[in-house]
N, C-alpha and C. Protein backbone atom coordinates (compact mmCIF):
# COMPACT_ATOMS: atom_id res chain seq x y z
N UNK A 1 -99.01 37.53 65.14
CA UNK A 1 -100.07 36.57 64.95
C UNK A 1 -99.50 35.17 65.21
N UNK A 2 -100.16 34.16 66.23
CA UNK A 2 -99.50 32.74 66.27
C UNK A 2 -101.08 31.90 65.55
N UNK A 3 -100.53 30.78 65.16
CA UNK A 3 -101.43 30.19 64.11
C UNK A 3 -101.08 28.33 65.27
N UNK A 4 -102.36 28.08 65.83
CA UNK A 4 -101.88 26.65 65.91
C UNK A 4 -102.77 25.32 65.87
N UNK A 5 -102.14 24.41 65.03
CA UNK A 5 -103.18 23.81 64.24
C UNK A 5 -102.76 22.24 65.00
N UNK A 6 -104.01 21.13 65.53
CA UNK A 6 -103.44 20.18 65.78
C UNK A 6 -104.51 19.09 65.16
N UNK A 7 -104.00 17.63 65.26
CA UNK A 7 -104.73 16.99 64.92
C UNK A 7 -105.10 15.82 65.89
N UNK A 8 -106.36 15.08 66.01
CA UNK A 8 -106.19 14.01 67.04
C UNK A 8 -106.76 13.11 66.57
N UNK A 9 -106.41 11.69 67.20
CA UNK A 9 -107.44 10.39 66.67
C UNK A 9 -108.29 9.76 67.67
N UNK A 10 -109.07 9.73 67.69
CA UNK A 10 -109.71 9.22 69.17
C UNK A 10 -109.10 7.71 69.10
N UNK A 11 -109.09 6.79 70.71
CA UNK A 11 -109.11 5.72 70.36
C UNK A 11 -109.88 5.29 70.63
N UNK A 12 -111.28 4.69 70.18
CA UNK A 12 -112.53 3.47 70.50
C UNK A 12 -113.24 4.41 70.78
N UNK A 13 -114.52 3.85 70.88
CA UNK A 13 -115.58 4.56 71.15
C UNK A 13 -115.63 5.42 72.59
N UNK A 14 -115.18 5.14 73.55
CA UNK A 14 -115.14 5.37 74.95
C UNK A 14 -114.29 6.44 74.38
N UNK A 15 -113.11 6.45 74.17
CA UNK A 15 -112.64 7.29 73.68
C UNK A 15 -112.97 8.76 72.70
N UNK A 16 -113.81 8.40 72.23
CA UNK A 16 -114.53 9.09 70.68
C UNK A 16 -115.75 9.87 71.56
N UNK A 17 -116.29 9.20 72.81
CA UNK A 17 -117.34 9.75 73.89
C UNK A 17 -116.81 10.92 74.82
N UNK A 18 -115.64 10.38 74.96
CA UNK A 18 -114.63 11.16 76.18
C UNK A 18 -114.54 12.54 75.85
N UNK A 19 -113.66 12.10 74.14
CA UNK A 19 -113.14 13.11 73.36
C UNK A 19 -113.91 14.42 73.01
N UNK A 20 -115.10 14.38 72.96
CA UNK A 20 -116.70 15.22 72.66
C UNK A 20 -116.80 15.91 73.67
N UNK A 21 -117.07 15.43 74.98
CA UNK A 21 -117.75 15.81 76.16
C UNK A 21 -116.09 17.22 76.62
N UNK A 22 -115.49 16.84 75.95
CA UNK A 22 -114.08 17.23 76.34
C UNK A 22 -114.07 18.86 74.72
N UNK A 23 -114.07 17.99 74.32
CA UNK A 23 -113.57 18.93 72.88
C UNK A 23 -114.81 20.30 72.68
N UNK A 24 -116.39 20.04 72.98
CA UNK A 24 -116.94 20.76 72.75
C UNK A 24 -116.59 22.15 73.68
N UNK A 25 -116.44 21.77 75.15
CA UNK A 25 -116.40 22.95 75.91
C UNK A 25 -115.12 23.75 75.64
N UNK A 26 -113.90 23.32 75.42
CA UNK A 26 -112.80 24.13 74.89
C UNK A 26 -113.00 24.77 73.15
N UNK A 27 -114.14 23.61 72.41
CA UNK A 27 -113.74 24.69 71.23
C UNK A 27 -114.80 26.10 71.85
N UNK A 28 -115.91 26.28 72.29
CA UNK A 28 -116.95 26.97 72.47
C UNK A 28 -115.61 27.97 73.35
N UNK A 29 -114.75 27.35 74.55
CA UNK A 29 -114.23 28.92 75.09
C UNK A 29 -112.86 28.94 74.29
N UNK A 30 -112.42 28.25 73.44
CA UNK A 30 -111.33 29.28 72.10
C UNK A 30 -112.22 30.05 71.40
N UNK A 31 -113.22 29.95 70.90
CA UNK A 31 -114.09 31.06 70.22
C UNK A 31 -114.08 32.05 71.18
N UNK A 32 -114.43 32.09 72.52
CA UNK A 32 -114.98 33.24 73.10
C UNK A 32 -113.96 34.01 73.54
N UNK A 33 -112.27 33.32 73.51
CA UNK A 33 -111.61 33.81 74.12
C UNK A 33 -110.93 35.05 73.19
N UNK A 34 -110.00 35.82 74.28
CA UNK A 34 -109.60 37.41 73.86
C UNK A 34 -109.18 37.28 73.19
N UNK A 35 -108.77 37.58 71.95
CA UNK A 35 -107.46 37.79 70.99
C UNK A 35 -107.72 36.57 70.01
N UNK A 36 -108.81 35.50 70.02
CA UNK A 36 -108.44 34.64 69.43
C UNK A 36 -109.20 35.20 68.11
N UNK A 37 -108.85 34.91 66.74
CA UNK A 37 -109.24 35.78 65.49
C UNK A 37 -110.35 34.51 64.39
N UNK A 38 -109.68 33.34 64.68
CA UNK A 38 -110.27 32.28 64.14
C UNK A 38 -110.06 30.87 65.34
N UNK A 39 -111.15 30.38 64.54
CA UNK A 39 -111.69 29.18 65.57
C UNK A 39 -112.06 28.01 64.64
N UNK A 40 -111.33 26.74 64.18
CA UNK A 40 -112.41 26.14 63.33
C UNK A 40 -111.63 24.74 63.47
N UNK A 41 -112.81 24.00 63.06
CA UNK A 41 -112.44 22.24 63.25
C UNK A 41 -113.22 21.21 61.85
N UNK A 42 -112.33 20.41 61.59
CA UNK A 42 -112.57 19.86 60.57
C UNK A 42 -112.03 18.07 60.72
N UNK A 43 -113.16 17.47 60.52
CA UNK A 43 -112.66 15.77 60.51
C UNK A 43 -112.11 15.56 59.34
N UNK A 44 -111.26 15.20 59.14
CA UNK A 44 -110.50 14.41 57.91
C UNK A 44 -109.67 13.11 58.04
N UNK A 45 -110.04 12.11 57.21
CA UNK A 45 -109.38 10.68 57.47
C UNK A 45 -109.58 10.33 58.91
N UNK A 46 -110.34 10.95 60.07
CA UNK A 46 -110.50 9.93 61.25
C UNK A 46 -109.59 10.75 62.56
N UNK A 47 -109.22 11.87 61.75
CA UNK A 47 -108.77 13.12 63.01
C UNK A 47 -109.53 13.99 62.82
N UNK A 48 -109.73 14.37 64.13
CA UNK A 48 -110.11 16.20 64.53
C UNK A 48 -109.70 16.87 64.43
N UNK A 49 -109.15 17.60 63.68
CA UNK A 49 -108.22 18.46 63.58
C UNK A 49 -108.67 20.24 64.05
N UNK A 50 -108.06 21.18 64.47
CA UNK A 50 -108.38 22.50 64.81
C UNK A 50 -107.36 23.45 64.62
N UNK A 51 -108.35 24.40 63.85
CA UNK A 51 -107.22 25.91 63.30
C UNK A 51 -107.41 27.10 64.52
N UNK A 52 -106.71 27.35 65.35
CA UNK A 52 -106.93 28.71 65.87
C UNK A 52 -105.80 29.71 65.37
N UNK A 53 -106.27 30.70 65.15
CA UNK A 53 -105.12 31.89 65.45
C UNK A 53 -105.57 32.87 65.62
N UNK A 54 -104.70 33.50 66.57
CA UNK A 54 -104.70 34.19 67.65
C UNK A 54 -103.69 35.64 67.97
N UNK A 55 -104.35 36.47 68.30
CA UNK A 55 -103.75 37.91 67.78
C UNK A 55 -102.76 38.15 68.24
N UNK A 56 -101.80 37.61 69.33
CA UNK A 56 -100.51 37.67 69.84
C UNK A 56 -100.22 36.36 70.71
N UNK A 57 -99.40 36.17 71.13
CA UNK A 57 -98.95 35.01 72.22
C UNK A 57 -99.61 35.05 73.38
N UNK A 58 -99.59 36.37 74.24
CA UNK A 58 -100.39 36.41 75.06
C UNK A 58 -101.64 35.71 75.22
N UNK A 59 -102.34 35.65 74.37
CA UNK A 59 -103.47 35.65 74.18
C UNK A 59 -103.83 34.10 73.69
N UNK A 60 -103.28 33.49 73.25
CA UNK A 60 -102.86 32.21 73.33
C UNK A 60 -102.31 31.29 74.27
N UNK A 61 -101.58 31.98 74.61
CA UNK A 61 -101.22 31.42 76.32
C UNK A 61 -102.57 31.46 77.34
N UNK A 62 -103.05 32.33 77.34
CA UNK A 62 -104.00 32.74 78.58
C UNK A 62 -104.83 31.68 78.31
N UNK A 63 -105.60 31.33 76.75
CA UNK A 63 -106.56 30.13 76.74
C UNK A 63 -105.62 28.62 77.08
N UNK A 64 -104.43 28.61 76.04
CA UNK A 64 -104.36 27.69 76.81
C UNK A 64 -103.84 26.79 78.45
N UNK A 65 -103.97 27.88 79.14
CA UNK A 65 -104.07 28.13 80.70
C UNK A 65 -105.33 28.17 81.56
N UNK A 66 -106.39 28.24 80.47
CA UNK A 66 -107.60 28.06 81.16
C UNK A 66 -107.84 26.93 81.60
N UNK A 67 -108.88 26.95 82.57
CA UNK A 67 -109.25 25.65 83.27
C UNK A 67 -109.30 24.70 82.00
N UNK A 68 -110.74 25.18 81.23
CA UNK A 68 -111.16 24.16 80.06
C UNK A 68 -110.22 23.62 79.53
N UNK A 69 -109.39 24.23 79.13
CA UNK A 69 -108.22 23.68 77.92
C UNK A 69 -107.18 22.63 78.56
N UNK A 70 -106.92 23.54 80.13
CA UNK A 70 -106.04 22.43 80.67
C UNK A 70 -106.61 20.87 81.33
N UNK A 71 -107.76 21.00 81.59
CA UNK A 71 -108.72 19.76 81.68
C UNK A 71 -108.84 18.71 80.81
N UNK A 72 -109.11 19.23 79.61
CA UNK A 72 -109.21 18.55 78.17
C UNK A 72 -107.78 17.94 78.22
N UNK A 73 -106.55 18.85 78.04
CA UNK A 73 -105.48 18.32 78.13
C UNK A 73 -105.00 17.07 78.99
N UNK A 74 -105.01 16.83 79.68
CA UNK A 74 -104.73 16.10 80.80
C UNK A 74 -105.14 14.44 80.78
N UNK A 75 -106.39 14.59 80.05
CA UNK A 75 -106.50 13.27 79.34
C UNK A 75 -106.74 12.85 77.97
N UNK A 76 -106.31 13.96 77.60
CA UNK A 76 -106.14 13.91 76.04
C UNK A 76 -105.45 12.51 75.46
N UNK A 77 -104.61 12.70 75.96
CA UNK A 77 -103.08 11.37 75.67
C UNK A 77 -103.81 10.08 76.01
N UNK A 78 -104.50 9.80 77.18
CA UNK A 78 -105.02 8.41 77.24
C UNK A 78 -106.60 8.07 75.85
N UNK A 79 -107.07 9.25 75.56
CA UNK A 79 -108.30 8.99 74.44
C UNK A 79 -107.76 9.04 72.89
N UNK A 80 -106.73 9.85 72.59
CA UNK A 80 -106.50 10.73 71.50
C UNK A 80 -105.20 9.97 70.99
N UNK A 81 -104.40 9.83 69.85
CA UNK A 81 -103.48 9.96 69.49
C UNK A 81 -103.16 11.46 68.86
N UNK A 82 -102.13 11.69 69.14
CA UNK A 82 -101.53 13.26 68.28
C UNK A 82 -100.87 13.20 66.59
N UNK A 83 -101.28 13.60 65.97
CA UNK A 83 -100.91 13.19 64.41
C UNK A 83 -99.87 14.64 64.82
N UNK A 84 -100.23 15.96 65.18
CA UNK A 84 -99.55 17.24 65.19
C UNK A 84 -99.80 18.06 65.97
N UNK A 85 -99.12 19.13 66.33
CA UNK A 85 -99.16 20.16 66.42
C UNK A 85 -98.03 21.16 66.19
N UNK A 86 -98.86 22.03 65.77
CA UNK A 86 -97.62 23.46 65.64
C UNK A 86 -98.32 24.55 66.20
């Protein structure tokens, strides 16, 4: 079982717009994806934070290799600050 939890801060509103249009379509395909067991997101203090885990590595890898995820990624860093991940 891999468990991975991150947190983000948007910066500014443009940012906080970006971040949405971006965040909804990857959480909708981590839910749908194979192996993944839990799916969930929670604002606290002004991050987004998200729990997935996921029934082996494989299977974690493959989403985050998908188009969606790697899209989101890519401009994550210019909207988002990273508080974590594990």
């Amino acid at each position: 079982m891999y468990v991975s939890v991150t947190g983000l801060k948007t910066k500014g509103f443009v940012g906080w717009i970006r971040f949405w249009m971006l965040a909804i379509p990857s959480f909708r395909a981590a839910q749908k994806a194979e192996g993944c067991l839990i799916c969930e997101t929670k604002i606290l203090n002004g991050y987004h934070h998200t729990l997935t885990v996921w029934r082996n590595k494989k299977s974690m890898m493959n989403y985050r290799a998908s188009p969606v995820h790697l899209k989101a990624m890519k401009v994550f860093s210019h909207i988002c600050m990273v508080k974590f991940t594990i």
